[in-house]
Structure formats: structure tokens, C-alpha cells
Protein backbone atom coordinates (compact mmCIF):
# COMPACT_ATOMS: atom_id res chain seq x y z
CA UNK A 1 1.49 20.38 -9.80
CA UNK A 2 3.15 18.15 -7.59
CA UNK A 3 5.04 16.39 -10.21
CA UNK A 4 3.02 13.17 -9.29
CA UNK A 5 0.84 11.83 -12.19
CA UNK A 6 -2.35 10.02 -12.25
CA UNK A 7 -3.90 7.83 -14.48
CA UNK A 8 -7.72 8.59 -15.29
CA UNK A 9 -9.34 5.51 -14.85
CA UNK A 10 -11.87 4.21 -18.17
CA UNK A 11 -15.56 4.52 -17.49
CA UNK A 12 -16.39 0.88 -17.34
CA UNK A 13 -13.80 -1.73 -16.03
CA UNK A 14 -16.01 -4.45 -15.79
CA UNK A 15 -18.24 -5.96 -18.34
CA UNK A 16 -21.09 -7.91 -18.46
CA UNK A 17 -20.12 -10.90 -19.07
CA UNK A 18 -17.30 -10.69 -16.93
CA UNK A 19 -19.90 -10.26 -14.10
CA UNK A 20 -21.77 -13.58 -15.44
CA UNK A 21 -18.58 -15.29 -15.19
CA UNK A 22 -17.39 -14.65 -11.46
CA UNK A 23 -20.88 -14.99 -10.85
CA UNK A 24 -20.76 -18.66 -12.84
CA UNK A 25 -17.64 -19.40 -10.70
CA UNK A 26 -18.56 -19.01 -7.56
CA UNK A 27 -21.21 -21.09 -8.35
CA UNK A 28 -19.06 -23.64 -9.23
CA UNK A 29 -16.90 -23.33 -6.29
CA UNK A 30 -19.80 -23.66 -4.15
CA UNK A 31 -20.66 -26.70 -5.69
CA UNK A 32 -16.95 -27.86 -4.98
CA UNK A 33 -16.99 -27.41 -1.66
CA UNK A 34 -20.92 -27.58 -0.90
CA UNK A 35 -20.44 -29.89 1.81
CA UNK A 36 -17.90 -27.63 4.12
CA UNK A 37 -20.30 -23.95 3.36
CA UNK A 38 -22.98 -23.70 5.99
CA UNK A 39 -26.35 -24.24 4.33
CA UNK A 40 -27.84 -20.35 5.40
CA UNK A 41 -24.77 -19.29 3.90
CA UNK A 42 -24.60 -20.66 0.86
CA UNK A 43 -28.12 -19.29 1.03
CA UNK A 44 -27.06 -16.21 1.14
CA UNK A 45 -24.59 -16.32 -1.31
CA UNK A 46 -26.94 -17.57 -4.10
CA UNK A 47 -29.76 -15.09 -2.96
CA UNK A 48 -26.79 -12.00 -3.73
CA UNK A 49 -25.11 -13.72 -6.68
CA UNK A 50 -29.06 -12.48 -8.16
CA UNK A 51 -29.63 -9.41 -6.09
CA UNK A 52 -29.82 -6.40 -8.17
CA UNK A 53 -26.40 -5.49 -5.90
CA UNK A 54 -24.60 -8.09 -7.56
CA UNK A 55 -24.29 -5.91 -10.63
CA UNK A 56 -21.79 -4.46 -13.30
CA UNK A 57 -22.35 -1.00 -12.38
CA UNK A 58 -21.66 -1.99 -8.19
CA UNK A 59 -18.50 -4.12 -9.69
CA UNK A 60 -16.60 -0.44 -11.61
CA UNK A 61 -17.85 1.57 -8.38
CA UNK A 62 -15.57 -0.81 -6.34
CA UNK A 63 -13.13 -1.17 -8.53
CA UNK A 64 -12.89 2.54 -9.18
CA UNK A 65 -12.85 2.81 -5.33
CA UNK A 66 -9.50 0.52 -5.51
CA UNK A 67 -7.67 1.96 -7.26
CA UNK A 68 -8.35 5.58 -5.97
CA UNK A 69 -7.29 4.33 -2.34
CA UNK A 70 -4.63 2.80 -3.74
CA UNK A 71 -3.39 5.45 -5.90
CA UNK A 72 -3.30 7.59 -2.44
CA UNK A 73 -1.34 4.95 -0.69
CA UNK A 74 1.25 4.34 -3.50
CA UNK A 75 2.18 8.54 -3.58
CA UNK A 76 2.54 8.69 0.00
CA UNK A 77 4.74 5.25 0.09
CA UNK A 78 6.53 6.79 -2.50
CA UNK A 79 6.84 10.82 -1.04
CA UNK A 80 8.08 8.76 2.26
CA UNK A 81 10.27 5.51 0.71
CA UNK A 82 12.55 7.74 -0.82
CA UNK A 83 14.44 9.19 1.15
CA UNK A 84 14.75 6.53 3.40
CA UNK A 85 15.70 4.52 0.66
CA UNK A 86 18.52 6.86 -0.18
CA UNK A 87 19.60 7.19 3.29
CA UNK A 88 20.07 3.57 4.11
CA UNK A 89 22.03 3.19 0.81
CA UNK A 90 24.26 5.92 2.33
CA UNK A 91 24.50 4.50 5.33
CA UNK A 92 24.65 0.88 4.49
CA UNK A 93 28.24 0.29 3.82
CA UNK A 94 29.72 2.44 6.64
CA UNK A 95 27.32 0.51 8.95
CA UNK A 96 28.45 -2.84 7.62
CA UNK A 97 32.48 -2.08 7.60
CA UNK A 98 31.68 -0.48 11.36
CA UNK A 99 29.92 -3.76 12.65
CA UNK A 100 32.02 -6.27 11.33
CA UNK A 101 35.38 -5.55 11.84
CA UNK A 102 38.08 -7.13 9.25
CA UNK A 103 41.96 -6.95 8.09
CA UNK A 104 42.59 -4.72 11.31
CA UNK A 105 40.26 -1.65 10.20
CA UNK A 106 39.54 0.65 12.75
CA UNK A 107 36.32 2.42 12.40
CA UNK A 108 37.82 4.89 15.24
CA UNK A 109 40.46 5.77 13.16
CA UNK A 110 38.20 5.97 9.82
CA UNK A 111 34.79 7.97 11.50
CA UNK A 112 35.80 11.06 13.18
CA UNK A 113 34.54 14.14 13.82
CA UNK A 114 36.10 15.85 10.25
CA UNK A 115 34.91 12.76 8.45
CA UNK A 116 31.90 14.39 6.00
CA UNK A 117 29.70 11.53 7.32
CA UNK A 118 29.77 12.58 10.60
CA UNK A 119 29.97 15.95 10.59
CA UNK A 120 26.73 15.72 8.35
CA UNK A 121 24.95 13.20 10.64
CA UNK A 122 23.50 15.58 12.80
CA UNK A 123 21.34 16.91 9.56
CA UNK A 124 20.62 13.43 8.55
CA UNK A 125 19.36 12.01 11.80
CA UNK A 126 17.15 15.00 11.97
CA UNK A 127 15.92 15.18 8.50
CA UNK A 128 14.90 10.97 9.01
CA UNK A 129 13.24 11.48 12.01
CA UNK A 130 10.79 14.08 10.57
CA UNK A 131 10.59 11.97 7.97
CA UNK A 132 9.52 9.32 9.85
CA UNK A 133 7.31 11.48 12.35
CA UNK A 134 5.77 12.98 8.59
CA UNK A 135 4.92 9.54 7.71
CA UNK A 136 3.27 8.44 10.66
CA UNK A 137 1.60 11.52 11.01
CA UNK A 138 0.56 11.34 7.37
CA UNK A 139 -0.22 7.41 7.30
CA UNK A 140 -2.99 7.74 9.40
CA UNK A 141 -4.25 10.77 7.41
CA UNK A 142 -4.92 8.10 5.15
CA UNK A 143 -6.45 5.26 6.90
CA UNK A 144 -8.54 8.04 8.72
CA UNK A 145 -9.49 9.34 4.74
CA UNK A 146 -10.54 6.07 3.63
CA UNK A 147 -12.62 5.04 6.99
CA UNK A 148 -14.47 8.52 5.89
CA UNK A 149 -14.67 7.43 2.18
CA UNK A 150 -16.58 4.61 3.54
CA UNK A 151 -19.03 5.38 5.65
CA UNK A 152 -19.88 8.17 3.27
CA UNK A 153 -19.82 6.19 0.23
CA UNK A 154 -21.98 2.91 1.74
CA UNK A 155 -22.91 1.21 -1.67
């Protein structure tokens, strides 16, 4: 186990009436703005608000769909944001006190070769950029995953 957990989603999400009701509200927003919608479109709206498509079962399959994708994206964010997020807290203050010089201090003096920070750079520059190269690489693993999902899953 990876150590990340996931949440089984419930059977049904969405109910029926809950489908009447955005179905009631779009209505009603057409209505609202009838006279900016294009008249074949809000054709075509009101023809799929009562397609059999337009349904409760259609409704969990996307929502299910949701939060799958977006249960993927969150663990790699996460696997990824991490360490970055760690590093730049690390960073952060030396970074700050090197930039903007005040009361005299002398980063020159401060950051040299037998300071820990530097000597360990050379592992931390390294370990970000594969980090970095990881996540890019791994990023569009997932776009690439979910253009798949789609085309395989047309509902």
C-alpha cells in the first residue's frame, strides 16, 4: 500500500429529484435570459433537458467520473507539492536575508563552502530537479490517462 487512502464513493450521488431540479432551473434560467440564447439552441437545450440522456443514472456516471480524475490529480499534486513545499521553506529565509541585504550582513561571510546549506546544495538541487522532471513526466501521464478514459468511456 502506498500509504495513500481513498474514499469509496456511494452508489448513487444524485437523486431524482435532484435531477428534476437542475433540470427545473435551467429552465428557469432560460426563461431569464431567453432573449440573449439563440433560438436552435435553446432548442436544443429543452429537447436534452427530456432526452433519456438527461438522466439520474448519466448524472452518478459523471460524477463518479469526477471525482476519480480528481482523486488521481490530488495524489500526484500531493506525491510532487511536498517536497517542494519543504524545500522552499528551507530555502526561503536564506534566500530572503541573501537578497536583501540589512544591518551590514554579509551573506559572503555567512554562506560558505562549510556552511551545511551549501555543502548540502548539491543534493538538493539535484533531488528538485528530478522532482520536477518526475512531475512533468508524470503530469502528462495523467492528462494522457484521462484523454484515454474518455474516448473509451463516451457516455
Amino acid at each position: 500500500m502506498t500509504g495513500v487512502q481513498t474514499c469509496a464513493l456511494p452508489i448513487s450521488l444524485v437523486t431524482d429529484k435532484a435531477v428534476d431540479d437542475l433540470k427545473k432551473h435551467i429552465q428557469i434560467s432560460m426563461n431569464i435570459f431567453s432573449d440573449t440564447i439563440d433560438p436552435i439552441k435553446a432548442k436544443k437545450i429543452e429537447a436534452s433537458l427530456n432526452s433519456p440522456y438527461f438522466s439520474k443514472d448519466i448524472m452518478n456516471t459523471i460524477l463518479h467520473k469526477t471525482f476519480e480524475a480528481s482523486e488521481k490529480f490530488f495524489n500526484q499534486f500531493q506525491y510532487y507539492y511536498l517536497p517542494l513545499h519543504y524545500f522552499s521553506v528551507i530555502m526561503s529565509h536564506h534566500a530572503i536575508a541573501a537578497r536583501y541585504l540589512t544591518n551590514g550582513f554579509n551573506p559572503l561571510e555567512i554562506y560558505t563552502y562549510s556552511f551545511p546549506l551549501i555543502e548540502s546544495f548539491d543534493i538538493f538541487t539535484k533531488f528538485m530537479d528530478k522532482t520536477l522532471a518526475n512531475q512533468n513526466i508524470s503530469f502528462a501521464n495523467f492528462l494522457l490517462s484521462l484523454k484515454e478514459e474518455d474516448s473509451c468511456n463516451q457516455i
